[in-house]
N, C-alpha and C. Protein backbone atom coordinates (compact mmCIF):
# COMPACT_ATOMS: atom_id res chain seq x y z
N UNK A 1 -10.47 -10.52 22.20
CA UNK A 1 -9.49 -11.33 21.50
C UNK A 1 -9.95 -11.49 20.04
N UNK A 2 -8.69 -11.13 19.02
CA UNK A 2 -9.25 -11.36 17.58
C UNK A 2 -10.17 -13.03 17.47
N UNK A 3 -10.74 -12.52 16.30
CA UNK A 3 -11.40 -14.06 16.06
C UNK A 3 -10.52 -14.89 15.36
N UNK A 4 -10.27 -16.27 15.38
CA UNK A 4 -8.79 -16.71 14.94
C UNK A 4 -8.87 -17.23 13.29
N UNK A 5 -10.23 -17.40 13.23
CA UNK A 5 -10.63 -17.46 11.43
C UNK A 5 -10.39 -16.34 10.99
N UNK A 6 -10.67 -15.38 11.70
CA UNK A 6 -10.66 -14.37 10.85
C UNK A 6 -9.06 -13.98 10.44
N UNK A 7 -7.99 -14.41 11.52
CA UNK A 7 -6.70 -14.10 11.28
C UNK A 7 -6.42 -15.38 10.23
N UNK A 8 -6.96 -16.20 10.27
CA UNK A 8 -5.97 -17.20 9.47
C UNK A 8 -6.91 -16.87 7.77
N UNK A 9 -7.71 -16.36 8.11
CA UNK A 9 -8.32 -15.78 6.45
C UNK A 9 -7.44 -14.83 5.53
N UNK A 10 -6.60 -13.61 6.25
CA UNK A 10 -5.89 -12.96 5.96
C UNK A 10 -5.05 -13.49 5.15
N UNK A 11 -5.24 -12.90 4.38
CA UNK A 11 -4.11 -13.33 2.51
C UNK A 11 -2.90 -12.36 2.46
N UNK A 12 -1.79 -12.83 2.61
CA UNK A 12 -0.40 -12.16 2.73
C UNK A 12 0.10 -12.01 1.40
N UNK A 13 0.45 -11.10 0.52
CA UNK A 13 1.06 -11.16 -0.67
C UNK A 13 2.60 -10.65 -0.83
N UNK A 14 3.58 -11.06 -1.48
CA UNK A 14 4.54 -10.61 -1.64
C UNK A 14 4.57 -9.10 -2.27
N UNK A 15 5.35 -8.12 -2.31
CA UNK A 15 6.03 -7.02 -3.22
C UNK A 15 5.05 -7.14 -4.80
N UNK A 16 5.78 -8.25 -5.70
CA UNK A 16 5.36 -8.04 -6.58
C UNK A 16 3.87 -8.22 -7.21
N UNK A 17 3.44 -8.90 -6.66
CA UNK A 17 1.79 -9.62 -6.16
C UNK A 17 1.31 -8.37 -5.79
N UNK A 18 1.59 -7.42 -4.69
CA UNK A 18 0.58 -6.57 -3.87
C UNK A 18 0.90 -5.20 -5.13
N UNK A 19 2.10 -4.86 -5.53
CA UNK A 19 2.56 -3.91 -6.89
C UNK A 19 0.77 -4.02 -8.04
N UNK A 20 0.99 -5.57 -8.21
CA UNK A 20 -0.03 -5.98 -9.37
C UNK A 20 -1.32 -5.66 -8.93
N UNK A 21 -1.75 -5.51 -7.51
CA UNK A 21 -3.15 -5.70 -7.37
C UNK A 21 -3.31 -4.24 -7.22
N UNK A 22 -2.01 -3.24 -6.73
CA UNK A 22 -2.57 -1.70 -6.54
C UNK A 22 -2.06 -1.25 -8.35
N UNK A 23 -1.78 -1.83 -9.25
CA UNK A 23 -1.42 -1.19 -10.61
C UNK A 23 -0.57 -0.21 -10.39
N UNK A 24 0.57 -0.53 -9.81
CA UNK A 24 2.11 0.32 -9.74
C UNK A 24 3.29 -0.59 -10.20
N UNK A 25 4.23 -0.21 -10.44
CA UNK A 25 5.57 -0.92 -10.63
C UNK A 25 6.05 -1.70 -9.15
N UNK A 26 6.37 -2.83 -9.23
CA UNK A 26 6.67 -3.18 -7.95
C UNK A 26 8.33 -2.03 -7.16
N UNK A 27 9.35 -1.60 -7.81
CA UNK A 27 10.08 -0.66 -7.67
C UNK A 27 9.32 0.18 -7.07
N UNK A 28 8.26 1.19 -7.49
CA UNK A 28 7.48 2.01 -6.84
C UNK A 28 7.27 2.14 -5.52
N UNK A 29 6.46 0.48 -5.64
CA UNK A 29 5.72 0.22 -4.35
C UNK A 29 7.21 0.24 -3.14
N UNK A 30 8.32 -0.16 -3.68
CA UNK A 30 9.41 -0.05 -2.54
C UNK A 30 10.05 1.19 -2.55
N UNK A 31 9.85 1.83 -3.12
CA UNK A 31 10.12 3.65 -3.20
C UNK A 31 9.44 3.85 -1.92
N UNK A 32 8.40 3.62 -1.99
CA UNK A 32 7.19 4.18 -1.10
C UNK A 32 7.23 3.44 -0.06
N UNK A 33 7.59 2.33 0.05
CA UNK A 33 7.90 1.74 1.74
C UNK A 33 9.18 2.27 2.55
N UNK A 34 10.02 2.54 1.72
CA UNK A 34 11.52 2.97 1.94
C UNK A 34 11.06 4.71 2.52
N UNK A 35 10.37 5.13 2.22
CA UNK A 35 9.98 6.34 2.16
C UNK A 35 8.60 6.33 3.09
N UNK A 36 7.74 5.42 3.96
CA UNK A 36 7.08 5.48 4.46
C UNK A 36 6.08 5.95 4.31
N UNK A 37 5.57 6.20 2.57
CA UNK A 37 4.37 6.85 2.41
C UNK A 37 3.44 5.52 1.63
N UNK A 38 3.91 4.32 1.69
CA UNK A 38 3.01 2.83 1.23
C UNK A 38 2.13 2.45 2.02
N UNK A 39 1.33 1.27 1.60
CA UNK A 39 0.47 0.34 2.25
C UNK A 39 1.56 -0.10 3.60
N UNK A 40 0.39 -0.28 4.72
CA UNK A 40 1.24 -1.19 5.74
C UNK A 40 1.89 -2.38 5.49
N UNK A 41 3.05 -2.68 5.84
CA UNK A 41 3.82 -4.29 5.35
C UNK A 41 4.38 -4.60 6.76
N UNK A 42 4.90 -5.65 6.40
CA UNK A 42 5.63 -7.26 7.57
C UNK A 42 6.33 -7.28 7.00
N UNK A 43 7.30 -7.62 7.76
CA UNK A 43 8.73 -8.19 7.27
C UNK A 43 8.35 -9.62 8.40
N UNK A 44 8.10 -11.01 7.84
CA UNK A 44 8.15 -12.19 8.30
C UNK A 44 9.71 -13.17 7.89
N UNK A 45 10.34 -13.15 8.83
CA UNK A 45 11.34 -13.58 8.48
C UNK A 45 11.98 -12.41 7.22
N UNK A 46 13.01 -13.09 6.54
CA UNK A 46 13.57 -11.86 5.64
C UNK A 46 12.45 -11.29 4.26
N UNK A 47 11.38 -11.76 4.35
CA UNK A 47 10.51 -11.39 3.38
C UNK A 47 9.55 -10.26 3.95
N UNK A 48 9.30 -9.63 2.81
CA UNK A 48 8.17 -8.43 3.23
C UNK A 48 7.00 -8.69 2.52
N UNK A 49 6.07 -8.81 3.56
CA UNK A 49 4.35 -9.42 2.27
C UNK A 49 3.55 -8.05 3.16
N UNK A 50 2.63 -7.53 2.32
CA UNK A 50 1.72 -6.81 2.52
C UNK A 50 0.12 -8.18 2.71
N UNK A 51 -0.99 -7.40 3.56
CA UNK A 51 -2.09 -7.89 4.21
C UNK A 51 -3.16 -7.21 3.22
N UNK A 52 -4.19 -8.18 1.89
CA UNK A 52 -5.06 -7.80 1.17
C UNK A 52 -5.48 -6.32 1.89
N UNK A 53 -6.35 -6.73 3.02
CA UNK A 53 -6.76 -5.13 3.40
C UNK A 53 -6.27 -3.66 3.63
N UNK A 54 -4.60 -4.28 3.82
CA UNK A 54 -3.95 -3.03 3.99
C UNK A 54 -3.73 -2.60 2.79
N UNK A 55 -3.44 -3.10 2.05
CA UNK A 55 -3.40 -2.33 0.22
C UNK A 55 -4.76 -1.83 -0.01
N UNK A 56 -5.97 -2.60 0.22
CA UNK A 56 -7.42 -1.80 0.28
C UNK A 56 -7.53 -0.56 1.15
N UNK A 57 -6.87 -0.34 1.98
CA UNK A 57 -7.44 0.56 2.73
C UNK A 57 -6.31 1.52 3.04
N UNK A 58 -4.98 1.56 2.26
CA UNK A 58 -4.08 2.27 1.65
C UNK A 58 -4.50 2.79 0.44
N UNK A 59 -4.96 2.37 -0.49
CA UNK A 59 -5.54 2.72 -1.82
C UNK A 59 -6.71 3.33 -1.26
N UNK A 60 -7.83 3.45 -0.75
CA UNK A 60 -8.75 3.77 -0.39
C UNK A 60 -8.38 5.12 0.38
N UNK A 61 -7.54 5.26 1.01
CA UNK A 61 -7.02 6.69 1.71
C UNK A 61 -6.89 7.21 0.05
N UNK A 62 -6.64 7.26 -0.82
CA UNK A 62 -6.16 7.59 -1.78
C UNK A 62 -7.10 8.59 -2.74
N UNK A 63 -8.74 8.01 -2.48
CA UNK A 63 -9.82 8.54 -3.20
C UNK A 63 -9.71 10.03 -3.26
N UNK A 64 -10.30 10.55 -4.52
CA UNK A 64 -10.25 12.15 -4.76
C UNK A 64 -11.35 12.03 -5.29
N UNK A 65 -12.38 13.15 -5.30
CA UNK A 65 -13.39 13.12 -5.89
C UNK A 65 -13.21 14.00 -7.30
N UNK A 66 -12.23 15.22 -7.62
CA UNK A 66 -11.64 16.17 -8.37
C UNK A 66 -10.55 16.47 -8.19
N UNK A 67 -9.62 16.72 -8.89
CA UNK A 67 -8.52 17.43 -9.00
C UNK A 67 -8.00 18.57 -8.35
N UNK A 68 -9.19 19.37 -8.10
CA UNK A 68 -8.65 20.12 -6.96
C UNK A 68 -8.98 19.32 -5.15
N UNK A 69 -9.51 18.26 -5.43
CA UNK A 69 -9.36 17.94 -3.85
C UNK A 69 -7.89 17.65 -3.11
N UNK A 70 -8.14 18.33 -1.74
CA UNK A 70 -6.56 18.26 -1.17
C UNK A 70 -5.82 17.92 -1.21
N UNK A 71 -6.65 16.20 -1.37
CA UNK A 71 -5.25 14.67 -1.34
C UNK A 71 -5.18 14.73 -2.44
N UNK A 72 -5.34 15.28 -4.17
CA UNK A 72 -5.11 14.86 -5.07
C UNK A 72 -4.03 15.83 -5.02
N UNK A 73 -4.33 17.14 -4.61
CA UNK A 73 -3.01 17.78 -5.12
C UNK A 73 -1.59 17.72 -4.20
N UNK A 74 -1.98 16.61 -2.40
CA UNK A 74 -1.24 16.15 -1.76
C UNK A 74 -0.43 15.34 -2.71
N UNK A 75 -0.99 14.28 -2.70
CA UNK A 75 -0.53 12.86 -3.55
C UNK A 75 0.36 13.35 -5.19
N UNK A 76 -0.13 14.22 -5.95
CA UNK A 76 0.51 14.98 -6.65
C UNK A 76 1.43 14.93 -6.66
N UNK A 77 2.06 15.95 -5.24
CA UNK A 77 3.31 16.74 -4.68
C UNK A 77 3.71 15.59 -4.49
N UNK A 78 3.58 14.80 -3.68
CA UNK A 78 4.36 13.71 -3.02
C UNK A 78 4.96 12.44 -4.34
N UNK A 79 4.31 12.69 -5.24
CA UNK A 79 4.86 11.51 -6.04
C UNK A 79 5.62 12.83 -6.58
N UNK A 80 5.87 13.91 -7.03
CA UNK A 80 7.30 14.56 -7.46
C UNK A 80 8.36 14.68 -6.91
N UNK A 81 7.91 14.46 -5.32
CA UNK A 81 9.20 14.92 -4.53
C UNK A 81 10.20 13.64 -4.48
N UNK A 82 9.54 12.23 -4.75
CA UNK A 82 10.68 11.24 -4.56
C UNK A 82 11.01 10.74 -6.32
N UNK A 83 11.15 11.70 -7.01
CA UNK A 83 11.76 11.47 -8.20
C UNK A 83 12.95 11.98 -8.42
């Protein structure tokens, strides 16, 4: 069973809040949920808040060490194709 501090520690941020902490346009960040390639989110009641760690560890899938590494030239492609 989770530990229950540890759930009530969890910091929920809205759209434009979680936009600010990954340095994207908040528009973006809903490009990319609409499109299923974002951080994990909730929809609690009619609001959608993203979970601190899931933007950490969405951004963190993200690391490239060079330009030719896979995910850079993945991530690349993928931000041209929804323009």
């Amino acid at each position: 069973m989770p530990d229950r501090a540890a759930q009530l520690a969890t910091r929920y941020v809205r759209t434009h809040e979680a936009a600010r902490i990954l340095g994207i346009s908040p528009r973006t960040l809903e490009k990319y949920r609409c499109h299923g390639s974002g951080p994990t989110f909730r929809k609690l009641g009619g609001r959608v808040v993203y979970a601190i760690d899931d933007l950490e560890a969405w951004a963190d899938q993200a690391a490239c060490r060079s330009m030719s590494d896979p995910r850079y030239v993945e991530a690349r492609a993928a931000g041209h194709a929804h323009r």
